[in-house]
N, C-alpha and C. Protein backbone atom coordinates (compact mmCIF):
# COMPACT_ATOMS: atom_id res chain seq x y z
N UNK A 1 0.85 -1.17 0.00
CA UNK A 1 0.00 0.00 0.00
C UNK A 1 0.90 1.24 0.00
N UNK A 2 0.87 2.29 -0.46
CA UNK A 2 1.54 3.03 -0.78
C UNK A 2 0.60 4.79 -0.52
N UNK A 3 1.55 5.30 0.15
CA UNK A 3 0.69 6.74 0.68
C UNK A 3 1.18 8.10 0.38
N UNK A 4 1.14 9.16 0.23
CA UNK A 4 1.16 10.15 -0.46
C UNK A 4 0.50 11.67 0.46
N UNK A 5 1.54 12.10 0.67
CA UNK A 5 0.98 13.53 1.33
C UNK A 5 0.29 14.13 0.34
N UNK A 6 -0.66 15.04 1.01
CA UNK A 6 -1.42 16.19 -0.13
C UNK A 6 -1.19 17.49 0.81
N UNK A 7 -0.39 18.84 0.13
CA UNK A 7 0.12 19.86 0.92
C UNK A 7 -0.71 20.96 -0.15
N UNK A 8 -1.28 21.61 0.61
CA UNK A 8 -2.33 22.60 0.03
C UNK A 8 -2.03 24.06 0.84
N UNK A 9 -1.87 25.27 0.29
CA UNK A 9 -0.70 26.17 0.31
C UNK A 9 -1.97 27.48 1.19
N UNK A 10 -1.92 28.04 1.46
CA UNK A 10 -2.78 29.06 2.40
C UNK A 10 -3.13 29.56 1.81
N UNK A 11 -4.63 30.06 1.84
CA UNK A 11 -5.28 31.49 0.73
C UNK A 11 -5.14 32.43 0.95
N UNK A 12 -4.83 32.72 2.57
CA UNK A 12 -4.85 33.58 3.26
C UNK A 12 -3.84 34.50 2.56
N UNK A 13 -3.10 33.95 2.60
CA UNK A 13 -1.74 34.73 1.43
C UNK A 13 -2.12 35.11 -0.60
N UNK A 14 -2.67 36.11 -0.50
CA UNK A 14 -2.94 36.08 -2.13
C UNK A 14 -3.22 36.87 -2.50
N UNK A 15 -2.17 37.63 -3.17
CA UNK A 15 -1.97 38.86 -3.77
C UNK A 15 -3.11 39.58 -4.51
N UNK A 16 -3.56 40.78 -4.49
CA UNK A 16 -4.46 41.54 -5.35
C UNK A 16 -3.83 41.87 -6.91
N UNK A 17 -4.27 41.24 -7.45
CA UNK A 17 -3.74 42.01 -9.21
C UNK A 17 -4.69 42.93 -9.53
N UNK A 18 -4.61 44.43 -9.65
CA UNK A 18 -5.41 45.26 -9.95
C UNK A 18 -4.62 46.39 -11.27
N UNK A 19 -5.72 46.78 -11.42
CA UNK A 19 -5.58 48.13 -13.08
C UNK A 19 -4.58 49.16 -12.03
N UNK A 20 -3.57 49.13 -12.72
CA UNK A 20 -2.77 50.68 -12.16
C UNK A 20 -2.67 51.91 -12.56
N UNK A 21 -1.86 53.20 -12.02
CA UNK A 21 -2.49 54.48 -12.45
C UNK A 21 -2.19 54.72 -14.29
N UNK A 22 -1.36 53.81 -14.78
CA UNK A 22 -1.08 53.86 -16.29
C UNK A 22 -2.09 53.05 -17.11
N UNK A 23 -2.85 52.51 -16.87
CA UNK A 23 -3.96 51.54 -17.25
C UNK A 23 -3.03 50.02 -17.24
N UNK A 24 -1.69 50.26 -16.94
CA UNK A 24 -1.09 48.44 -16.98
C UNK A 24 -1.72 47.84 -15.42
N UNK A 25 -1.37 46.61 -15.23
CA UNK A 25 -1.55 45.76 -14.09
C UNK A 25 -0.61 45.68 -13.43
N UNK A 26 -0.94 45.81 -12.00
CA UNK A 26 0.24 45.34 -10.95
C UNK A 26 -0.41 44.73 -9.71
N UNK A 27 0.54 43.95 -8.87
CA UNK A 27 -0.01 43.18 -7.55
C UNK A 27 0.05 43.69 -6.92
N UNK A 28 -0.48 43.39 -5.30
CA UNK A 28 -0.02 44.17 -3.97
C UNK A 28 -0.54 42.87 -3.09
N UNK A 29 0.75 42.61 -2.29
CA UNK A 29 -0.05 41.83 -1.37
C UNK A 29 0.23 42.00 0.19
N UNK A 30 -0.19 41.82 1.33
CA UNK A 30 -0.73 42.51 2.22
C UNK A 30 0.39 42.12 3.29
N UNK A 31 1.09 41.26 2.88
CA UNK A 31 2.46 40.63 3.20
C UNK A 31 3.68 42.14 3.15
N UNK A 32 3.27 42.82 2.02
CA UNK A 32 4.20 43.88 1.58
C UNK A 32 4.96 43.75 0.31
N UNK A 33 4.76 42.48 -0.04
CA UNK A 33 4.74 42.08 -1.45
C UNK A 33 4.36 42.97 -2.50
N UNK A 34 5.06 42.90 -3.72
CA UNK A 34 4.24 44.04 -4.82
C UNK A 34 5.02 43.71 -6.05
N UNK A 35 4.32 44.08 -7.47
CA UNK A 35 5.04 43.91 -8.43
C UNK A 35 5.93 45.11 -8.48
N UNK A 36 7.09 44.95 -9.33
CA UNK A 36 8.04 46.04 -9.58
C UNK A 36 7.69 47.31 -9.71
N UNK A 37 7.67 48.15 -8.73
CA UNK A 37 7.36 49.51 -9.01
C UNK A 37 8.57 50.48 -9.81
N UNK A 38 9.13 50.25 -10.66
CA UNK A 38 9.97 51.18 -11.16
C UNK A 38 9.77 51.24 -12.57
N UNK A 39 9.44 50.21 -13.06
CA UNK A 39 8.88 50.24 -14.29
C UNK A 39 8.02 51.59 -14.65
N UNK A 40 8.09 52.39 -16.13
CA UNK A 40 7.58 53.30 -16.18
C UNK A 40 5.92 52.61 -16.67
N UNK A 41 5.59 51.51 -17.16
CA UNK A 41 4.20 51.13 -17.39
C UNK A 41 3.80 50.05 -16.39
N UNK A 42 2.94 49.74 -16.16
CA UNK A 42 2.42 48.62 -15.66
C UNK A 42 2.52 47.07 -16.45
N UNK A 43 2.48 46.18 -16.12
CA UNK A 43 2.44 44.28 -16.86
C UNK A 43 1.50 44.52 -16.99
N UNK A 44 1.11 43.72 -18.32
CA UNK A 44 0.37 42.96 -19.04
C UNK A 44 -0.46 42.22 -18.20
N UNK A 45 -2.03 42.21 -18.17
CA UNK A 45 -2.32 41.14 -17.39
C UNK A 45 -2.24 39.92 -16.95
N UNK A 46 -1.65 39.10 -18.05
CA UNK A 46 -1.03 37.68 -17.90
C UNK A 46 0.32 37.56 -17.04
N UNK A 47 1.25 38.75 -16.95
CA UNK A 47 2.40 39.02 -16.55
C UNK A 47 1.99 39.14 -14.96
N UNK A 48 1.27 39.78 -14.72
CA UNK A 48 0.62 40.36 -12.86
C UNK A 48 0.74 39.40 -12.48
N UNK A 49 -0.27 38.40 -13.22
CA UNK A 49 -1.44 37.39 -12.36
C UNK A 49 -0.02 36.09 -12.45
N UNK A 50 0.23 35.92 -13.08
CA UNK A 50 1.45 35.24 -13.10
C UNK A 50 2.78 35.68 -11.96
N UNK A 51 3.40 36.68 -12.03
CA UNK A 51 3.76 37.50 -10.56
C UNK A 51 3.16 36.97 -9.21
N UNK A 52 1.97 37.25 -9.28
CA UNK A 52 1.15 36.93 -7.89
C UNK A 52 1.18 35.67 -7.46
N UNK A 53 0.95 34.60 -8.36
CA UNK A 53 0.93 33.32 -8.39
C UNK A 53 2.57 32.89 -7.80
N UNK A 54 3.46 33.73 -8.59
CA UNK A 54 4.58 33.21 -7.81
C UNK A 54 4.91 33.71 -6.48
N UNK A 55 4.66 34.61 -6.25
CA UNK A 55 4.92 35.32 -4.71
C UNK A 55 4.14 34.49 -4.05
N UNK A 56 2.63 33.91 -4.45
CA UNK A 56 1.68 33.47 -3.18
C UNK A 56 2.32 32.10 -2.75
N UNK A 57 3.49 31.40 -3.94
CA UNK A 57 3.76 29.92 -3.90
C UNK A 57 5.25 29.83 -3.27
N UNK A 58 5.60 31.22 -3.08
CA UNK A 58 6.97 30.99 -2.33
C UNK A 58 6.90 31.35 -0.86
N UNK A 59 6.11 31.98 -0.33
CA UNK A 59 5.17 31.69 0.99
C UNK A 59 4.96 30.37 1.67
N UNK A 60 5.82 29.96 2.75
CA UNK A 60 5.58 28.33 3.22
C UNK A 60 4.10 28.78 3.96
N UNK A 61 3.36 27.87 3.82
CA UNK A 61 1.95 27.30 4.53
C UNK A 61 2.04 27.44 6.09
């Protein structure tokens, strides 16, 4: 018989991807987390939400 952890990661942790003041996208998360603010435009929405996803997954549970 053979057994297998299942590790399921906190929600509690999960960044906001919202419209920024240039009309691009950026994260913020409450951690203090954020996408690159120096950039003169905002990411692409696929770029944010992708960002967020990695910040929320390098967060241990």
């Amino acid at each position: 018989m053979s057994s297998h952890a299942t590790y399921r990661t906190s929600t509690a942790h999960h960044p906001r991807v919202q419209r920024g003041p240039d009309g691009g996208w950026v994260w913020a998360c409450s951690c203090g987390g954020a996408s690159c603010r120096t950039i003169r435009h905002g990411l692409p929405w696929k770029q944010a939400v992708i960002g967020a996803l990695l910040h929320s997954a390098t967060v241990a549970p």
